[in-house]
PDB file of N, CA and C in Angstrom:
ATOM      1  N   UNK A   1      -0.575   6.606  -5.646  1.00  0.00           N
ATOM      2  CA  UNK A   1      -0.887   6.359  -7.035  1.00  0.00           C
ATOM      3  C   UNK A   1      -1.916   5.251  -7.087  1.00  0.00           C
ATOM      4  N   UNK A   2      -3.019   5.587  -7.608  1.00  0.00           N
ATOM      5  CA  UNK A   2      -3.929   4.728  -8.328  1.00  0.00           C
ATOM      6  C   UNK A   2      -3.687   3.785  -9.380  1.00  0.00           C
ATOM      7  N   UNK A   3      -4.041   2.567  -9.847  1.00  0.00           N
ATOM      8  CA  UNK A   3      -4.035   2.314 -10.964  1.00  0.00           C
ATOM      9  C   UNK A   3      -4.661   0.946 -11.358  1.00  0.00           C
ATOM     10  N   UNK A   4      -6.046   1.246 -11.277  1.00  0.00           N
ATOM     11  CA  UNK A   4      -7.327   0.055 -11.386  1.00  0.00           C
ATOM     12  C   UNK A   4      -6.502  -1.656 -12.093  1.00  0.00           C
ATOM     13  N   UNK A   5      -6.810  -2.181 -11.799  1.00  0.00           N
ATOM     14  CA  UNK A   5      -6.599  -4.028 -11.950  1.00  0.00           C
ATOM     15  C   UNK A   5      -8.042  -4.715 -11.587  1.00  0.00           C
ATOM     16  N   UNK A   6      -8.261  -5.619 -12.030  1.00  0.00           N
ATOM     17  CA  UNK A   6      -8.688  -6.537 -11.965  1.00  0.00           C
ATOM     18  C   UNK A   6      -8.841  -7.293 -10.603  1.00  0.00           C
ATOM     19  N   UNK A   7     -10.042  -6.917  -9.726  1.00  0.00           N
ATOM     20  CA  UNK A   7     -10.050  -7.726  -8.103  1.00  0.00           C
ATOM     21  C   UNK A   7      -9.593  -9.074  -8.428  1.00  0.00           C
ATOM     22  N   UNK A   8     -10.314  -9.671  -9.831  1.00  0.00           N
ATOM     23  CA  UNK A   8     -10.292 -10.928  -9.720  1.00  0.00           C
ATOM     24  C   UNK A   8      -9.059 -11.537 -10.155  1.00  0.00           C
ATOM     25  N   UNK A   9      -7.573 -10.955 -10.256  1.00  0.00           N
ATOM     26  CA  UNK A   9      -6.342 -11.708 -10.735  1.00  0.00           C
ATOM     27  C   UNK A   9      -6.195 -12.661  -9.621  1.00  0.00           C
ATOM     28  N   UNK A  10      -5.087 -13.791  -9.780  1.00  0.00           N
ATOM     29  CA  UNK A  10      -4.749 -14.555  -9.284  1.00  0.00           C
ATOM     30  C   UNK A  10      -3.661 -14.099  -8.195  1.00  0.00           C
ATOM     31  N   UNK A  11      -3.412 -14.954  -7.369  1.00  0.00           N
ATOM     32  CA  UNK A  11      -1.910 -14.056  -6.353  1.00  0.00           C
ATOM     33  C   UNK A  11      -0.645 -14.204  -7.641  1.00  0.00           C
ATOM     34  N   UNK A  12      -0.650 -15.375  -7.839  1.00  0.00           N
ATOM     35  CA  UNK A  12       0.564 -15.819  -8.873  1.00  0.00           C
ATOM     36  C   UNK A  12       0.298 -14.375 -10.149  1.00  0.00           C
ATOM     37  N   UNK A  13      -0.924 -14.157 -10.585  1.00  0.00           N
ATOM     38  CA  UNK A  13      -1.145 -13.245 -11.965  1.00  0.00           C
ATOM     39  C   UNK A  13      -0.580 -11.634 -11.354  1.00  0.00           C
ATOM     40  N   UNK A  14      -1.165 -11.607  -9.991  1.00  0.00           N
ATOM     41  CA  UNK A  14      -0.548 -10.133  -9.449  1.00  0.00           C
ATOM     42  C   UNK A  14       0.840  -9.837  -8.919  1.00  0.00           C
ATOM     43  N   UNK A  15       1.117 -10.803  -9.258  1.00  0.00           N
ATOM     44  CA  UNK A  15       2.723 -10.699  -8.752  1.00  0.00           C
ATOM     45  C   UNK A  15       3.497 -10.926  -9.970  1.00  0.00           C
ATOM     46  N   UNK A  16       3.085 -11.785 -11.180  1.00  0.00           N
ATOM     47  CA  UNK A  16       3.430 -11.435 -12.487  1.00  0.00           C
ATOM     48  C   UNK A  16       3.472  -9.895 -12.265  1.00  0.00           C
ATOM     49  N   UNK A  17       2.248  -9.499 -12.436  1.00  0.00           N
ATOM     50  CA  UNK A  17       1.992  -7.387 -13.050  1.00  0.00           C
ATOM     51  C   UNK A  17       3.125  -7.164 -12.066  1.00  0.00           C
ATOM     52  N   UNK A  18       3.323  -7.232 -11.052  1.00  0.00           N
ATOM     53  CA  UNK A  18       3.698  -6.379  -9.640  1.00  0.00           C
ATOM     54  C   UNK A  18       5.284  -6.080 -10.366  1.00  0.00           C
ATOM     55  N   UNK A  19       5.825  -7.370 -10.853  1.00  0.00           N
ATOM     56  CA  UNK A  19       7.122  -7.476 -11.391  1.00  0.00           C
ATOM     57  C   UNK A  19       7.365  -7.000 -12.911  1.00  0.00           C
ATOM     58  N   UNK A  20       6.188  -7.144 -13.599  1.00  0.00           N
ATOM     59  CA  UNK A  20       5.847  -6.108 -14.945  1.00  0.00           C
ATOM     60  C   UNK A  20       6.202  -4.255 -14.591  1.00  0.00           C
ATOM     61  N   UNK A  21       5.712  -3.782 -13.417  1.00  0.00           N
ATOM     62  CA  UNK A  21       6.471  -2.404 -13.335  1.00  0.00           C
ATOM     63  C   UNK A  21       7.956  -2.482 -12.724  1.00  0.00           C
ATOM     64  N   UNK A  22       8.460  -3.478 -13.004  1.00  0.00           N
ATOM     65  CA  UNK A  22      10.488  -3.310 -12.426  1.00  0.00           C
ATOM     66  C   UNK A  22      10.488  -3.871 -11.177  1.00  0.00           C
ATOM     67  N   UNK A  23      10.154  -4.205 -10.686  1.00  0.00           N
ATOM     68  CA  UNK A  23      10.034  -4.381  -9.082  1.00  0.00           C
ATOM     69  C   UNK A  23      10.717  -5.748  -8.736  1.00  0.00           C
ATOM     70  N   UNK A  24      12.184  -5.782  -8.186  1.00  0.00           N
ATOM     71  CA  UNK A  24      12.309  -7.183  -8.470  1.00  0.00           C
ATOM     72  C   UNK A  24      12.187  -8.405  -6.680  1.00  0.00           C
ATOM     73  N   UNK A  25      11.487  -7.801  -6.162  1.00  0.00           N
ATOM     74  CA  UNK A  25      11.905  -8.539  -4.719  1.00  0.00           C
ATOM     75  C   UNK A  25       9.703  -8.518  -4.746  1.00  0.00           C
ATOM     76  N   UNK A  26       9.125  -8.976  -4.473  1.00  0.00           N
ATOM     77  CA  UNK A  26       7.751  -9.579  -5.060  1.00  0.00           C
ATOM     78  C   UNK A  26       7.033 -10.428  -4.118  1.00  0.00           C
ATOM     79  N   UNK A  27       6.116 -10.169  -3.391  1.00  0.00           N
ATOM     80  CA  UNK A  27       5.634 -11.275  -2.435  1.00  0.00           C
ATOM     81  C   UNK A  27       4.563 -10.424  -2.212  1.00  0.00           C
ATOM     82  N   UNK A  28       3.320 -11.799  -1.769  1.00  0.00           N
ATOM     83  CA  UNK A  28       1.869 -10.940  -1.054  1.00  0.00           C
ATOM     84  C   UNK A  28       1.825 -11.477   0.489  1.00  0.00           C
ATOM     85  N   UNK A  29       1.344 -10.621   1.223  1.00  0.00           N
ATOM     86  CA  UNK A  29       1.076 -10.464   2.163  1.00  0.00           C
ATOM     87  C   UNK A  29      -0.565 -10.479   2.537  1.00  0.00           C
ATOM     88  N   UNK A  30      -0.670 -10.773   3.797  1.00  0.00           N
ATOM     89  CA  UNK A  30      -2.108 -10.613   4.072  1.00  0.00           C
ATOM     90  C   UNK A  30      -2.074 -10.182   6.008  1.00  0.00           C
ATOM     91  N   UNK A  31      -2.651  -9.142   6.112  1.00  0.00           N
ATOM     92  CA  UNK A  31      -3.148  -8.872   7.472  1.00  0.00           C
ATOM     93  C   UNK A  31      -4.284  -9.309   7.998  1.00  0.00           C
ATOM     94  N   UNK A  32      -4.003  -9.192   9.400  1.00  0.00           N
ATOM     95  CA  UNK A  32      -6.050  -9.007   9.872  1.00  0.00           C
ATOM     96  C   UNK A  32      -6.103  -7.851  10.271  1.00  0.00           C
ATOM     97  N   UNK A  33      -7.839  -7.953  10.293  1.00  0.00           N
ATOM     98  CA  UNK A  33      -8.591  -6.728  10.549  1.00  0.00           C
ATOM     99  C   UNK A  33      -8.099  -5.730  11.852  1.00  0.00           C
ATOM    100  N   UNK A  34      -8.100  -4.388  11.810  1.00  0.00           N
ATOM    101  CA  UNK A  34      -7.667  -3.644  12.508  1.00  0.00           C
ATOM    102  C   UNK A  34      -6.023  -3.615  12.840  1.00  0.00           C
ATOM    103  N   UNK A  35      -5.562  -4.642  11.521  1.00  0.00           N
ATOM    104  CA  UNK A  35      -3.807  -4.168  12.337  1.00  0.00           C
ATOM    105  C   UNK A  35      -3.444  -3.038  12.184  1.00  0.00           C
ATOM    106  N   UNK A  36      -1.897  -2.196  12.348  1.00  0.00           N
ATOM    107  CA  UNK A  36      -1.487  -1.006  12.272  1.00  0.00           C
ATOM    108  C   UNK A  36      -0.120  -1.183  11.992  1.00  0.00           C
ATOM    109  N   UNK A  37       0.243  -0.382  11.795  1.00  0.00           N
ATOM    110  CA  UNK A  37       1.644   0.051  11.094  1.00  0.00           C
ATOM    111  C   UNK A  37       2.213   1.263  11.816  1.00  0.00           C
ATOM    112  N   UNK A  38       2.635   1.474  12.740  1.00  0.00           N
ATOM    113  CA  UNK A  38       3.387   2.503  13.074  1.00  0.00           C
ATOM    114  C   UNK A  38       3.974   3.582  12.303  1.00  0.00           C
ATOM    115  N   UNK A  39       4.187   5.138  12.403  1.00  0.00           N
ATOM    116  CA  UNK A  39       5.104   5.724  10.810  1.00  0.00           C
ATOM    117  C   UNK A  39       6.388   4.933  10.965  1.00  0.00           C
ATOM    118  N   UNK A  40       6.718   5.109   9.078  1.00  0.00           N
ATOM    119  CA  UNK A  40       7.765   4.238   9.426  1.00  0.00           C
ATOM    120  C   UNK A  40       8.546   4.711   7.698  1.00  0.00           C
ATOM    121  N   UNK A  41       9.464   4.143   7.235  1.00  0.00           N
ATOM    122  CA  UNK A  41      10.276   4.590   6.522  1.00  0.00           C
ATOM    123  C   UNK A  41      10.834   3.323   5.453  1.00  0.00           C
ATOM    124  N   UNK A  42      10.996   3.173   4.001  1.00  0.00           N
ATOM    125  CA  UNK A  42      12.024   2.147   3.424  1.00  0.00           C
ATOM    126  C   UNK A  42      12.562   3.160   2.249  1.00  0.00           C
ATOM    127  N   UNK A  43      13.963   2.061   2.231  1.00  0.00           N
ATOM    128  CA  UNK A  43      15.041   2.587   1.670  1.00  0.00           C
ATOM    129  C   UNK A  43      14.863   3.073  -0.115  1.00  0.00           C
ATOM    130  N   UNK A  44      13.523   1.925  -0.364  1.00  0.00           N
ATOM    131  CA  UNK A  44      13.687   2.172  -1.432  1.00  0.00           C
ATOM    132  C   UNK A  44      11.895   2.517  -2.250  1.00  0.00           C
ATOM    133  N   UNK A  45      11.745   2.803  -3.208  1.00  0.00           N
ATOM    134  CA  UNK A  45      10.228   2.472  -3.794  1.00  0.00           C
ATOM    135  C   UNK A  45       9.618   1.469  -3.323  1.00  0.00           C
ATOM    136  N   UNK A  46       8.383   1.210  -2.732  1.00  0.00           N
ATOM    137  CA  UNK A  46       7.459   0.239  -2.534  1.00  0.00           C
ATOM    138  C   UNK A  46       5.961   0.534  -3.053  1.00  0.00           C
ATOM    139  N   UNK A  47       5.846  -0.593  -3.619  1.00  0.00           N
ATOM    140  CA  UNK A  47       4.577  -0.900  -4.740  1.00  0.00           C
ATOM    141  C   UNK A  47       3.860  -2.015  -3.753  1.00  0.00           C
ATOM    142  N   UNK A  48       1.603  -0.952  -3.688  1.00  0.00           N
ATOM    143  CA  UNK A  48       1.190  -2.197  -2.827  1.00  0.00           C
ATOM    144  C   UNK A  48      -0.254  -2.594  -4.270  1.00  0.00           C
ATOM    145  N   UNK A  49       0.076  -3.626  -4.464  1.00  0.00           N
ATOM    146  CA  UNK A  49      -1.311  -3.524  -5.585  1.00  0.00           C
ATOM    147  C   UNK A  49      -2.730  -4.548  -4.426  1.00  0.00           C
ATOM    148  N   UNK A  50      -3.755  -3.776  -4.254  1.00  0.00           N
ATOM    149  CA  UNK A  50      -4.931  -4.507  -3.301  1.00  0.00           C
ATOM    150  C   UNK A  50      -5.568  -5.759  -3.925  1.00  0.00           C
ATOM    151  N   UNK A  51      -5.364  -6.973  -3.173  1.00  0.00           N
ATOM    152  CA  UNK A  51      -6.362  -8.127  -3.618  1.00  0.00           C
ATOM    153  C   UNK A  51      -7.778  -8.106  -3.017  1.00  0.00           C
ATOM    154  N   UNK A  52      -7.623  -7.840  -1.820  1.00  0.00           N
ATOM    155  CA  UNK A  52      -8.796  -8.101  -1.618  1.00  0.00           C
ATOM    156  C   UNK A  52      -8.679  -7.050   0.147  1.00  0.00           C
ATOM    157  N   UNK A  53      -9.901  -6.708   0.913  1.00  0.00           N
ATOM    158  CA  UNK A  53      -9.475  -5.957   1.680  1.00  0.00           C
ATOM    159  C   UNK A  53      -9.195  -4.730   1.477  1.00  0.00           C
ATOM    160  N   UNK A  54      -8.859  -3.713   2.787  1.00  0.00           N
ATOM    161  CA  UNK A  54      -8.528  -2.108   2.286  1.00  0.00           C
ATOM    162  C   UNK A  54      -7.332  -1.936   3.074  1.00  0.00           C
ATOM    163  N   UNK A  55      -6.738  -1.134   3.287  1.00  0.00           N
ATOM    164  CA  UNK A  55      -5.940  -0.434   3.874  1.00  0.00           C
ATOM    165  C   UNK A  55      -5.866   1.159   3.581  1.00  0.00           C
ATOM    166  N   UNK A  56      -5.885   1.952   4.757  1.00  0.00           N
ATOM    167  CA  UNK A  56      -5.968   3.573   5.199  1.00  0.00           C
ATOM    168  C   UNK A  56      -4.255   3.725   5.319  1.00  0.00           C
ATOM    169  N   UNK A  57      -3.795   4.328   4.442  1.00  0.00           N
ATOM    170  CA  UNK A  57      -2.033   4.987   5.001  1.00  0.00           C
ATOM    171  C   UNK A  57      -2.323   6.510   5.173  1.00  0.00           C
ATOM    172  N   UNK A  58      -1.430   7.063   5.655  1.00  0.00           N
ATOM    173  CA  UNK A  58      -1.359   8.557   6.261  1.00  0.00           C
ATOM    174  C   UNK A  58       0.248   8.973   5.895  1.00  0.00           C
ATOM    175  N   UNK A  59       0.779  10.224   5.585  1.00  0.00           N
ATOM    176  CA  UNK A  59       2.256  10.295   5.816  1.00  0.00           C
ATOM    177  C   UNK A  59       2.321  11.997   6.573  1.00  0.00           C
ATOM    178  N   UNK A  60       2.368  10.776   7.783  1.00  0.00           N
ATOM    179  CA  UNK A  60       2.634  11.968   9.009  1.00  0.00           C
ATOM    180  C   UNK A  60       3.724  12.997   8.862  1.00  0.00           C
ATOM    181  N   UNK A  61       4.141  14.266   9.185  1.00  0.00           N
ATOM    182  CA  UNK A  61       4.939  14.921   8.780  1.00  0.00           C
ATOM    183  C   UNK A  61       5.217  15.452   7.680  1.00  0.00           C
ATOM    184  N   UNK A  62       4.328  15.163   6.213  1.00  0.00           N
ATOM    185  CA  UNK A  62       4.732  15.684   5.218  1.00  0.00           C
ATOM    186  C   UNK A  62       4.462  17.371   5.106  1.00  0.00           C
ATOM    187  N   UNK A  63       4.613  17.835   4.191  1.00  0.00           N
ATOM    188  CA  UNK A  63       4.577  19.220   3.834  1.00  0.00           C
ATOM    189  C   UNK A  63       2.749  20.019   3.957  1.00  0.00           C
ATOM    190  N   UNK A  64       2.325  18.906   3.380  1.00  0.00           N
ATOM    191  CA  UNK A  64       0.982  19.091   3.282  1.00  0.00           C
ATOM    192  C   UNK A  64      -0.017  18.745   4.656  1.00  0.00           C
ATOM    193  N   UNK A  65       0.647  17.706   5.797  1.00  0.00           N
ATOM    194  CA  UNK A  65      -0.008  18.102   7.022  1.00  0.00           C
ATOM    195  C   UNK A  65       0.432  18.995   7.575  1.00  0.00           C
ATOM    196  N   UNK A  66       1.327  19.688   7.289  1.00  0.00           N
ATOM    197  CA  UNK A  66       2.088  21.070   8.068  1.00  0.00           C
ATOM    198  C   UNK A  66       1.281  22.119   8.190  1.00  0.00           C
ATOM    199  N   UNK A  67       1.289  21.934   6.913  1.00  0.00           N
ATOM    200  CA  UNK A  67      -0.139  22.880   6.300  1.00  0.00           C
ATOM    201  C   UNK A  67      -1.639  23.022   6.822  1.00  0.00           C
ATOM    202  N   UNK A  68      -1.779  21.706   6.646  1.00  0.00           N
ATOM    203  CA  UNK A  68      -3.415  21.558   7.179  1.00  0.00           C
ATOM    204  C   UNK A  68      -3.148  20.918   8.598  1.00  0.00           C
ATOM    205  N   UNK A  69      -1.534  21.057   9.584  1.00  0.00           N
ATOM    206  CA  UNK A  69      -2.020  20.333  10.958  1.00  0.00           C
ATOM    207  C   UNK A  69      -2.505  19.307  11.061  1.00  0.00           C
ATOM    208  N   UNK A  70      -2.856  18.258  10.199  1.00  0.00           N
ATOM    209  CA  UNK A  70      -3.213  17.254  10.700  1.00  0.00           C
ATOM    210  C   UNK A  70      -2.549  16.129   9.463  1.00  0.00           C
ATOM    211  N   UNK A  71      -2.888  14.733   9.573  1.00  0.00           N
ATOM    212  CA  UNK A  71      -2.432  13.652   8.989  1.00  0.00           C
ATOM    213  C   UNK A  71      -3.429  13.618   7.415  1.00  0.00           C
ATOM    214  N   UNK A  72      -2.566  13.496   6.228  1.00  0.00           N
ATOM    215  CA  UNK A  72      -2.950  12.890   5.313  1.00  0.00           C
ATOM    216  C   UNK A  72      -3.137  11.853   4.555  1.00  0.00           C
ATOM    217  N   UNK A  73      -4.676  11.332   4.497  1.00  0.00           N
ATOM    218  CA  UNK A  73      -4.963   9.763   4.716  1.00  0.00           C
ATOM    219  C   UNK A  73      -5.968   9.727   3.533  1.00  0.00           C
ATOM    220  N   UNK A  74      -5.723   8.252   3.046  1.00  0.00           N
ATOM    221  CA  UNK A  74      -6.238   7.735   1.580  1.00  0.00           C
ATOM    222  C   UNK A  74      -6.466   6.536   1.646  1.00  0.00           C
ATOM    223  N   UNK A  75      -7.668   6.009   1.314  1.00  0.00           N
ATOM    224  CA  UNK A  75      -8.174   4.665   1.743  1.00  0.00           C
ATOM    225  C   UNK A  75      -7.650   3.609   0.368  1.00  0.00           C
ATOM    226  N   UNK A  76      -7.366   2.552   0.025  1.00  0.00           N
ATOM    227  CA  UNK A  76      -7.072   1.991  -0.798  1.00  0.00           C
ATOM    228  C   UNK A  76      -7.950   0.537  -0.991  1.00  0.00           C
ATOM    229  N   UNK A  77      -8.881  -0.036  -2.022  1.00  0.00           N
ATOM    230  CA  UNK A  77      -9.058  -1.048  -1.828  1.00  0.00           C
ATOM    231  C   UNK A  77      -8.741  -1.419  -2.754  1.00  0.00           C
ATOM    232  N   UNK A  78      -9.545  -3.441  -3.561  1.00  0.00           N
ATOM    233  CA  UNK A  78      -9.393  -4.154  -4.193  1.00  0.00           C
ATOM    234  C   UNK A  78      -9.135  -3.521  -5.772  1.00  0.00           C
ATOM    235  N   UNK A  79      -8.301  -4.183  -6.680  1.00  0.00           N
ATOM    236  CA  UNK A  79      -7.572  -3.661  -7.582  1.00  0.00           C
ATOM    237  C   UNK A  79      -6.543  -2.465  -7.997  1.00  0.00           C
ATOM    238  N   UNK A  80      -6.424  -1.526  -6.645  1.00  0.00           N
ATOM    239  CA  UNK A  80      -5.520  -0.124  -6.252  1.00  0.00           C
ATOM    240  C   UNK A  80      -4.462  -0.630  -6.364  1.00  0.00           C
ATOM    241  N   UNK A  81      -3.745   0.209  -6.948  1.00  0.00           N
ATOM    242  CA  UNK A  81      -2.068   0.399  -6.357  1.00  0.00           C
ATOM    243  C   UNK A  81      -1.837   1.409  -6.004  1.00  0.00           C
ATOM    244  N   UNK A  82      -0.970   1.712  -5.063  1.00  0.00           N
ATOM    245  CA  UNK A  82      -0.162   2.482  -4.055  1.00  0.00           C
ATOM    246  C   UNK A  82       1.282   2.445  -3.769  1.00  0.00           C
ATOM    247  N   UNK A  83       1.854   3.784  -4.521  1.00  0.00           N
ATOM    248  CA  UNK A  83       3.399   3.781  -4.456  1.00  0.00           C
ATOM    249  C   UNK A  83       3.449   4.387  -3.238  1.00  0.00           C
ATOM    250  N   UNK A  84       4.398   4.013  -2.478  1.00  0.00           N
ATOM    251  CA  UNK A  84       5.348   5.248  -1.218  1.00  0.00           C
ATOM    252  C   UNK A  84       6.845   5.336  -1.463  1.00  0.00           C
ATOM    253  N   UNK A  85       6.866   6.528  -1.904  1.00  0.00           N
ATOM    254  CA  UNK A  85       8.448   6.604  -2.316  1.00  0.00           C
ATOM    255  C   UNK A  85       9.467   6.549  -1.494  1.00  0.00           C
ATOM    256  N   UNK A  86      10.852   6.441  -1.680  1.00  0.00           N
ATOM    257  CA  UNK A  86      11.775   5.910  -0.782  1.00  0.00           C
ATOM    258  C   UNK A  86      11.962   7.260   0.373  1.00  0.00           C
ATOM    259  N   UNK A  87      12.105   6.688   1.099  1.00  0.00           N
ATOM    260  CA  UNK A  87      12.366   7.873   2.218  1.00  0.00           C
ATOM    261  C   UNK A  87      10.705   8.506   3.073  1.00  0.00           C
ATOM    262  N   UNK A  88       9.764   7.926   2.485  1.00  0.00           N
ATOM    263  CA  UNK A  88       8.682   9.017   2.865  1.00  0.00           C
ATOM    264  C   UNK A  88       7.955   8.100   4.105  1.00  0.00           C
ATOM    265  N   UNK A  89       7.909   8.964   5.315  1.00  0.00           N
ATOM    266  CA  UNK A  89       7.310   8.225   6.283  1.00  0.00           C
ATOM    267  C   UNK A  89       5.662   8.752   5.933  1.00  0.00           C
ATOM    268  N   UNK A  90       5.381   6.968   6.566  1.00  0.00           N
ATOM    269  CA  UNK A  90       3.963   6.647   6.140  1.00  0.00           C
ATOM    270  C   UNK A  90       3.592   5.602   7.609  1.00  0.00           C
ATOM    271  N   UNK A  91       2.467   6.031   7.957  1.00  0.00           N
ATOM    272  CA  UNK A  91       1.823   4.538   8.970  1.00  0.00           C
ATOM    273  C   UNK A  91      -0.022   4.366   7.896  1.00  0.00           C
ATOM    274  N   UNK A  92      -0.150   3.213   8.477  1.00  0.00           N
ATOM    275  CA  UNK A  92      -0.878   1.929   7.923  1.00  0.00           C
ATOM    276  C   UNK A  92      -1.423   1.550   9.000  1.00  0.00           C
ATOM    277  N   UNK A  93      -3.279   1.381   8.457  1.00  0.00           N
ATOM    278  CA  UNK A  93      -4.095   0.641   9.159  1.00  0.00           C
ATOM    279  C   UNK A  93      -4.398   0.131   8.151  1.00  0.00           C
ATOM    280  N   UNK A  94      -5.293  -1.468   8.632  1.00  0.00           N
ATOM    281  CA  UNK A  94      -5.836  -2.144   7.636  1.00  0.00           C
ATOM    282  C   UNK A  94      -7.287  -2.011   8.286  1.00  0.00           C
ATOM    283  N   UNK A  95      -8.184  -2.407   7.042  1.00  0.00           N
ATOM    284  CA  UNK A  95      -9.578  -2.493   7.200  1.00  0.00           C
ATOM    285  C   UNK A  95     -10.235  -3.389   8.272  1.00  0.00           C
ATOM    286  N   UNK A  96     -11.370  -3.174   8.807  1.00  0.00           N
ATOM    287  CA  UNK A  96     -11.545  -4.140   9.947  1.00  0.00           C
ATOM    288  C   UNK A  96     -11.506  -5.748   9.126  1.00  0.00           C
ATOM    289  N   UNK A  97     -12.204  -6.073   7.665  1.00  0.00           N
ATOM    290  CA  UNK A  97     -11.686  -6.921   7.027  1.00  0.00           C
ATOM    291  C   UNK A  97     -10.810  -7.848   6.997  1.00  0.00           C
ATOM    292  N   UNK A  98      -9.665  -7.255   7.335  1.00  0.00           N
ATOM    293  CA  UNK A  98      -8.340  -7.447   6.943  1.00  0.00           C
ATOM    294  C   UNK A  98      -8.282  -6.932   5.554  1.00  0.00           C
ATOM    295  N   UNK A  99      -6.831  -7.839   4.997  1.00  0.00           N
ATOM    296  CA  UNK A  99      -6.335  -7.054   3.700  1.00  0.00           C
ATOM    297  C   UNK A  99      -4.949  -7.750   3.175  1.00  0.00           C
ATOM    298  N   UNK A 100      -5.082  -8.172   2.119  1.00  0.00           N
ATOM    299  CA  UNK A 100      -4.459  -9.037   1.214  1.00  0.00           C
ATOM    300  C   UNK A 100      -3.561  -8.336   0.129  1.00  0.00           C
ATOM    301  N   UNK A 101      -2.464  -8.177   0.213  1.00  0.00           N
ATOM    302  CA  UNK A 101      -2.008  -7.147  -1.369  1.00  0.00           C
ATOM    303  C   UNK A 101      -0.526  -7.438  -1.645  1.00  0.00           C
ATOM    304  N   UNK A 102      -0.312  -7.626  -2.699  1.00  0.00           N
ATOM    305  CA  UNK A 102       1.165  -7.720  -3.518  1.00  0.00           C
ATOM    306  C   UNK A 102       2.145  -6.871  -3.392  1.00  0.00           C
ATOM    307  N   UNK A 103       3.474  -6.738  -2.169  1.00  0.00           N
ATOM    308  CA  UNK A 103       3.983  -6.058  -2.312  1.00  0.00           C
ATOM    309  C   UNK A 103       5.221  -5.755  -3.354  1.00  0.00           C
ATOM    310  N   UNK A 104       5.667  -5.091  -3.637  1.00  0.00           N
ATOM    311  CA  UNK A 104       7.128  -4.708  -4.675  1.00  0.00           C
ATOM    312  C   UNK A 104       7.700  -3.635  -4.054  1.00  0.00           C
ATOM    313  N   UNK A 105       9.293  -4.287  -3.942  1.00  0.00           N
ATOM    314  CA  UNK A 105      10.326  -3.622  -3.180  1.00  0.00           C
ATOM    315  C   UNK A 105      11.331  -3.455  -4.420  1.00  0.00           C
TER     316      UNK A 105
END
């Protein structure tokens, strides 16, 4: 899920919004360039809104790489949000950049 913001909010202002859609466990994170994420799985909804930086996710195994055989991947940058719903395995690269973003659990 998409849903344009403002690059220029504050960490404190994006974690206000982050907790404006229900989300009550709230913190930003920041990677460096080229990290990875293994597929991987949480229990519940996770909300990533982008500060600054990109991140590429894929969700290996879904219905739709079955289909097309291969991994389905969506680049995300500054002002994006990105839901992964509970249960859905997903792996994560970040931009050579790195990458800064508000998570909600």
């Amino acid at each position: 899920m998409t849903s344009p913001s403002p690059p220029s909010l504050s960490r404190k202002e994006a974690e206000s919004q982050v907790r404006s859609w229900g989300f009550s466990h709230v913190f930003t994170w920041t990677d460096g360039g080229g990290a990875h994420y293994a597929p991987h799985k949480h229990s519940s909804l996770t909300t990533h809104l982008i500060l600054s930086g990109s991140l590429t996710i894929a969700y290996p195994g879904s219905e739709e790489d079955k289909d097309k055989m291969k991994k389905t991947t969506t680049t995300h940058g500054p002002g994006e949000r990105l839901d992964v719903d509970a249960g859905q395995v997903h792996e994560v690269w970040i931009g050579k950049e790195g990458c800064t973003y508000v998570i909600g659990e």
